[in-house]
C-alpha atoms as a PDB file:
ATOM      1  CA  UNK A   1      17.144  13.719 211.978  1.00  0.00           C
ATOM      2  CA  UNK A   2      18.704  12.456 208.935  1.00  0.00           C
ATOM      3  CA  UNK A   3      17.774  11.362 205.690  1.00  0.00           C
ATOM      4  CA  UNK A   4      18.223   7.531 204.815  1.00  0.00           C
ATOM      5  CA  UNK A   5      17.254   4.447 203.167  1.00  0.00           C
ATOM      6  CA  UNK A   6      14.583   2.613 204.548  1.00  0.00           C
ATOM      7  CA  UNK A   7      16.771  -0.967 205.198  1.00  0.00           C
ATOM      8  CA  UNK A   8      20.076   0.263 206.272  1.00  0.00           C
ATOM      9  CA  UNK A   9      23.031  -2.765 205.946  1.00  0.00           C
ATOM     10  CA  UNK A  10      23.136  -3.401 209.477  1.00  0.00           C
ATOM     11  CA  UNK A  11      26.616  -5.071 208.850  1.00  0.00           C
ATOM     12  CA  UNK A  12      28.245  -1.866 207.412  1.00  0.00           C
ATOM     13  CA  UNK A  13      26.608  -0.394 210.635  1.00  0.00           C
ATOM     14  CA  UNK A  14      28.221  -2.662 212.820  1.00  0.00           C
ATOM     15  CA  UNK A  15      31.434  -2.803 211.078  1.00  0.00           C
ATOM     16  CA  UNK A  16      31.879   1.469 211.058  1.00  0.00           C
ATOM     17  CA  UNK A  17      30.358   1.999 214.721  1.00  0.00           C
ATOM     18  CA  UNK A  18      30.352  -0.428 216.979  1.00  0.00           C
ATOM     19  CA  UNK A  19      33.241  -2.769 216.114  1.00  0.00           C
ATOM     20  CA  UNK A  20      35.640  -1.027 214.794  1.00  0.00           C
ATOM     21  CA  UNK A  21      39.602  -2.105 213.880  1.00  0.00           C
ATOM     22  CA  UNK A  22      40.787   0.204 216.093  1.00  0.00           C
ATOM     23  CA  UNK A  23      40.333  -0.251 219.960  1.00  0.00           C
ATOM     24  CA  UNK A  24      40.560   3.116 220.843  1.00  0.00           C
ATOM     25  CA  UNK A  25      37.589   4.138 218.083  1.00  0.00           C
ATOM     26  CA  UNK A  26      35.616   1.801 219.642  1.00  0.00           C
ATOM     27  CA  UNK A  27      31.992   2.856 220.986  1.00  0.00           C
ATOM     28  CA  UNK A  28      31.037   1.355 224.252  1.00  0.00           C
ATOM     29  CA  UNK A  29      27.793   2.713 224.796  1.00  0.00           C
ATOM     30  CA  UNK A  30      24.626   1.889 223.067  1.00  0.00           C
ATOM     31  CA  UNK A  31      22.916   3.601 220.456  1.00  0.00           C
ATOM     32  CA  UNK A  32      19.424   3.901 220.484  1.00  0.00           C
ATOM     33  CA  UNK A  33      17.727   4.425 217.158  1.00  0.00           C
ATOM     34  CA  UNK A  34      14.043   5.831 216.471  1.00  0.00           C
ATOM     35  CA  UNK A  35      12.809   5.699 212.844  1.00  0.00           C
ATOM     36  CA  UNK A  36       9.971   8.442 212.375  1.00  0.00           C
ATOM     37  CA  UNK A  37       7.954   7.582 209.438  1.00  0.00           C
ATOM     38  CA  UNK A  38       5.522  10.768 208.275  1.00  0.00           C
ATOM     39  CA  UNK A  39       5.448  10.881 204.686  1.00  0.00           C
ATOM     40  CA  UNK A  40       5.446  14.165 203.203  1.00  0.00           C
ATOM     41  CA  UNK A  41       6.383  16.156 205.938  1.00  0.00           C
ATOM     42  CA  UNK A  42      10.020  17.321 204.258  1.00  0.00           C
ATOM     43  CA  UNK A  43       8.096  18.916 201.757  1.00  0.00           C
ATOM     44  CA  UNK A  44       7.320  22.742 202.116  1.00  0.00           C
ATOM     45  CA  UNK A  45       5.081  23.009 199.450  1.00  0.00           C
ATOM     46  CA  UNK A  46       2.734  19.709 200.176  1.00  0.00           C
ATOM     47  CA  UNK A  47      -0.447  20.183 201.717  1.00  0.00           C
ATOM     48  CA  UNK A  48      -0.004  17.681 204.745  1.00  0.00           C
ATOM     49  CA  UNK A  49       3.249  19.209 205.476  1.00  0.00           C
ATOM     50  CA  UNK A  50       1.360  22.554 205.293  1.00  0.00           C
ATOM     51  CA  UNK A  51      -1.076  21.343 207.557  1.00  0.00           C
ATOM     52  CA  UNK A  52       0.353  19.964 210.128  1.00  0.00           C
ATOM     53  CA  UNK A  53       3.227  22.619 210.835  1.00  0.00           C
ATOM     54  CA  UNK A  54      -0.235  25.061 210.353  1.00  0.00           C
ATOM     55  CA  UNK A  55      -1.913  22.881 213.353  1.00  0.00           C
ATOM     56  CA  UNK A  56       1.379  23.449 215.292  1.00  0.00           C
ATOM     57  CA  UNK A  57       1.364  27.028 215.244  1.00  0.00           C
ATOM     58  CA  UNK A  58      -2.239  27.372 216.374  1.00  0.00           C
ATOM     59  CA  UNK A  59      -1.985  24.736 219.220  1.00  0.00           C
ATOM     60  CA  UNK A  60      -2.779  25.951 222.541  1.00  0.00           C
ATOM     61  CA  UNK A  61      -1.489  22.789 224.525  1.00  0.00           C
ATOM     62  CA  UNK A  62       2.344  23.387 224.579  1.00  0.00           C
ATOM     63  CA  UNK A  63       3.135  20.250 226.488  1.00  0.00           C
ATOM     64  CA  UNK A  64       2.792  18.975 222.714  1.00  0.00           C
ATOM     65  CA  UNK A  65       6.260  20.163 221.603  1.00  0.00           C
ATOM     66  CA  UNK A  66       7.946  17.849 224.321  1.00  0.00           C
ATOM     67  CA  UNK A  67       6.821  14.764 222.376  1.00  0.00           C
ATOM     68  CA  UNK A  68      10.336  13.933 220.713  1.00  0.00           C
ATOM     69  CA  UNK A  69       8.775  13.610 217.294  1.00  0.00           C
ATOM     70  CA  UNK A  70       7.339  16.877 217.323  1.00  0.00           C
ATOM     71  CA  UNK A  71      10.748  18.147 218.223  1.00  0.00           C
ATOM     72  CA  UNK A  72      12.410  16.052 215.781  1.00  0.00           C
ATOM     73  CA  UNK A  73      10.091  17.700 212.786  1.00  0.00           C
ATOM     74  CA  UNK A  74      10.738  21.264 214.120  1.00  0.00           C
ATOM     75  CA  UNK A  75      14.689  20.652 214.424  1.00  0.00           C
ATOM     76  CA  UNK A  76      14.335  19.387 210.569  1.00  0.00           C
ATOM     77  CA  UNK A  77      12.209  22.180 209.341  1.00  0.00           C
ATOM     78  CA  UNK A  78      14.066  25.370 211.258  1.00  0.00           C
ATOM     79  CA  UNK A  79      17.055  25.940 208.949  1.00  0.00           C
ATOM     80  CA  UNK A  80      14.787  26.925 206.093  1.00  0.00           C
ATOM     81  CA  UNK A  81      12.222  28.905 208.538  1.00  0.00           C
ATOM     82  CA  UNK A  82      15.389  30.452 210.142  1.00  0.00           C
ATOM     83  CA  UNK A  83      16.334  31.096 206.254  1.00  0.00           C
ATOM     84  CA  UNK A  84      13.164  32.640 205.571  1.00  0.00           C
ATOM     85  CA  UNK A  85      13.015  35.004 208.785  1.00  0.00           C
ATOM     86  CA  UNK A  86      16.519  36.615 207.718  1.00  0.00           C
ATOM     87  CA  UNK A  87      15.850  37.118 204.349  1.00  0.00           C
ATOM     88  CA  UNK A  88      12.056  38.175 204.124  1.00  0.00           C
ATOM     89  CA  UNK A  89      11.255  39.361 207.610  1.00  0.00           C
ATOM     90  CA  UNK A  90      14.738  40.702 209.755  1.00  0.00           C
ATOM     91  CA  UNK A  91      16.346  42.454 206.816  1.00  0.00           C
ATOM     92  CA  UNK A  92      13.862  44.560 205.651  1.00  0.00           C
ATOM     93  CA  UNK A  93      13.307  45.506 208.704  1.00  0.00           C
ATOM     94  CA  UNK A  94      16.008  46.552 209.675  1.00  0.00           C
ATOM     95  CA  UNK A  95      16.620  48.735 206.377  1.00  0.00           C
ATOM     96  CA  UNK A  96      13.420  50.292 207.837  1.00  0.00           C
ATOM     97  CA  UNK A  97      14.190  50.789 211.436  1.00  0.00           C
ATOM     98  CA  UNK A  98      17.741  52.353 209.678  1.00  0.00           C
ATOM     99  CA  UNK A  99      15.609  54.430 207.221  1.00  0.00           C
ATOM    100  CA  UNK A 100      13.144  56.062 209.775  1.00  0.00           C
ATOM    101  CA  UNK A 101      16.113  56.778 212.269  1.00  0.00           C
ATOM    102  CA  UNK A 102      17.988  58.800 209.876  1.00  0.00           C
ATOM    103  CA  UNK A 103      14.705  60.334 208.750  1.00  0.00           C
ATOM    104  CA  UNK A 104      13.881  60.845 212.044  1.00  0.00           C
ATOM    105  CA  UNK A 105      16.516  61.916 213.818  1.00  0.00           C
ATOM    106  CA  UNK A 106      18.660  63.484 210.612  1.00  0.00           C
ATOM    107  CA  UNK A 107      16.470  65.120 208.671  1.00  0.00           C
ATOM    108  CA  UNK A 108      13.454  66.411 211.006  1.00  0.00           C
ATOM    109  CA  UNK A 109      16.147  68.495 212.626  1.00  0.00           C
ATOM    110  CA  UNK A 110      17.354  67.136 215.726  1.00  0.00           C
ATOM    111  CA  UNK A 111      20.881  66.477 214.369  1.00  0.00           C
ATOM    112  CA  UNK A 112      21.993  69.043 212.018  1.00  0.00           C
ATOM    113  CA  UNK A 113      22.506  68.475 208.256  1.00  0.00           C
ATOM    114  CA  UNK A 114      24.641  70.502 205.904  1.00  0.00           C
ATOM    115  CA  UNK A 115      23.431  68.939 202.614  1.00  0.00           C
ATOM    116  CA  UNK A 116      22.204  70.368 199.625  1.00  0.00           C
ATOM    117  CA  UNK A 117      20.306  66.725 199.070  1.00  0.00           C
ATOM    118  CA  UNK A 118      18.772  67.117 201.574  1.00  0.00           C
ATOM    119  CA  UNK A 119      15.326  67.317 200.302  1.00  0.00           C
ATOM    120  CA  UNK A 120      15.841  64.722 197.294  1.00  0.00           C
ATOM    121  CA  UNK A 121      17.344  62.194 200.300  1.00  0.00           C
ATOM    122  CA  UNK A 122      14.029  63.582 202.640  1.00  0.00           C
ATOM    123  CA  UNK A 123      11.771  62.398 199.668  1.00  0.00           C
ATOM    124  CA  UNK A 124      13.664  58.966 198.963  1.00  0.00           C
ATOM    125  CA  UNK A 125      13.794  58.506 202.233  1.00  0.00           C
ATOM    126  CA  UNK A 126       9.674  58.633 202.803  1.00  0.00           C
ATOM    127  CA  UNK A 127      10.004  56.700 199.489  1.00  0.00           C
ATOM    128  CA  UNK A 128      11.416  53.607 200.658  1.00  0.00           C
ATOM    129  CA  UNK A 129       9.512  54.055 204.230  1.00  0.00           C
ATOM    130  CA  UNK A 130       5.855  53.495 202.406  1.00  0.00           C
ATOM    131  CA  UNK A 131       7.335  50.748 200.488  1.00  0.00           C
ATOM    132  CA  UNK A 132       8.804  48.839 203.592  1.00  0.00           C
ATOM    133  CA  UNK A 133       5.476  49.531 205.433  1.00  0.00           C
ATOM    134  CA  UNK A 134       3.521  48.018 202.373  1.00  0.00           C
ATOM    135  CA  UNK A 135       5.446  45.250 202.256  1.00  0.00           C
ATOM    136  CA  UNK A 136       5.068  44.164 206.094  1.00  0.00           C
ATOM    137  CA  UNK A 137       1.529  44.687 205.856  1.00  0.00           C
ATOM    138  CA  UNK A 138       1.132  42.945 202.895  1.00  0.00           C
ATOM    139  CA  UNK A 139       3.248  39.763 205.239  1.00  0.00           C
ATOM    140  CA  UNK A 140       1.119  40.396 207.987  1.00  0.00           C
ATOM    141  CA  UNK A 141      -2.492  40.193 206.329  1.00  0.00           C
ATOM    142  CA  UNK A 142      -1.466  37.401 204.291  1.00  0.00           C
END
């Protein structure tokens, strides 16, 4: 799913893909072409686009997400989700699954520690722990 104008110059078409100078660039099957027309939709921030990616994720009839146009707005709208998942929901969680193992497992005494920091690294460790568990609550309830 592409961006482009609404009349393409079907010559220019014809000319680049299916009759091209060269034989051996030449395209011998047919294309097939569907032109999906929902204003607003490429637009994270508009209410209908809102809406209807909202009425996706609450649908309980999954045979919807076979219809090719359904698939065709998810495809479009997944590198910014997938964007948004790294960045806001998999990295911070990971600094937290990496901050309670070594708090865990390092400082409550299962592997031994021969640091005098230990107790300023024990308290910024607990530290960034509440803050991390804020912040996916915080995500979570809203």
């Amino acid at each position: 799913m592409v961006a482009a104008d609404q009349w393409p110059d079907f010559d220019i078409l014809n000319q680049k893909l299916l009759a091209p100078q060269d034989p051996l660039q030449r395209i011998e099957n047919d294309i097939q072409a569907k032109l999906i027309d929902i204003p607003d939709i490429h637009v994270m921030s508009n209410k209908f686009g809102i809406q209807f990616f909202n009425s996706l994720a609450s649908i309980d009839n999954l045979t919807i997400f076979l219809n090719p146009v359904v698939k065709s707005a998810i495809n479009y709208k997944w590198p910014t989700v997938r964007n948004y998942t790294l960045v806001l929901l998999f990295i911070p969680f990971f600094i937290m699954l990496a901050a309670f193992v070594i708090f865990s497992n390092v400082l409550c005494g299962q592997i031994e520690s021969f640091s005098s920091l230990e107790s300023r690294f024990n308290i910024a460790l607990i530290v960034i722990l509440y803050i991390l568990a804020a912040y996916f609550l915080v995500i979570e309830i809203f």
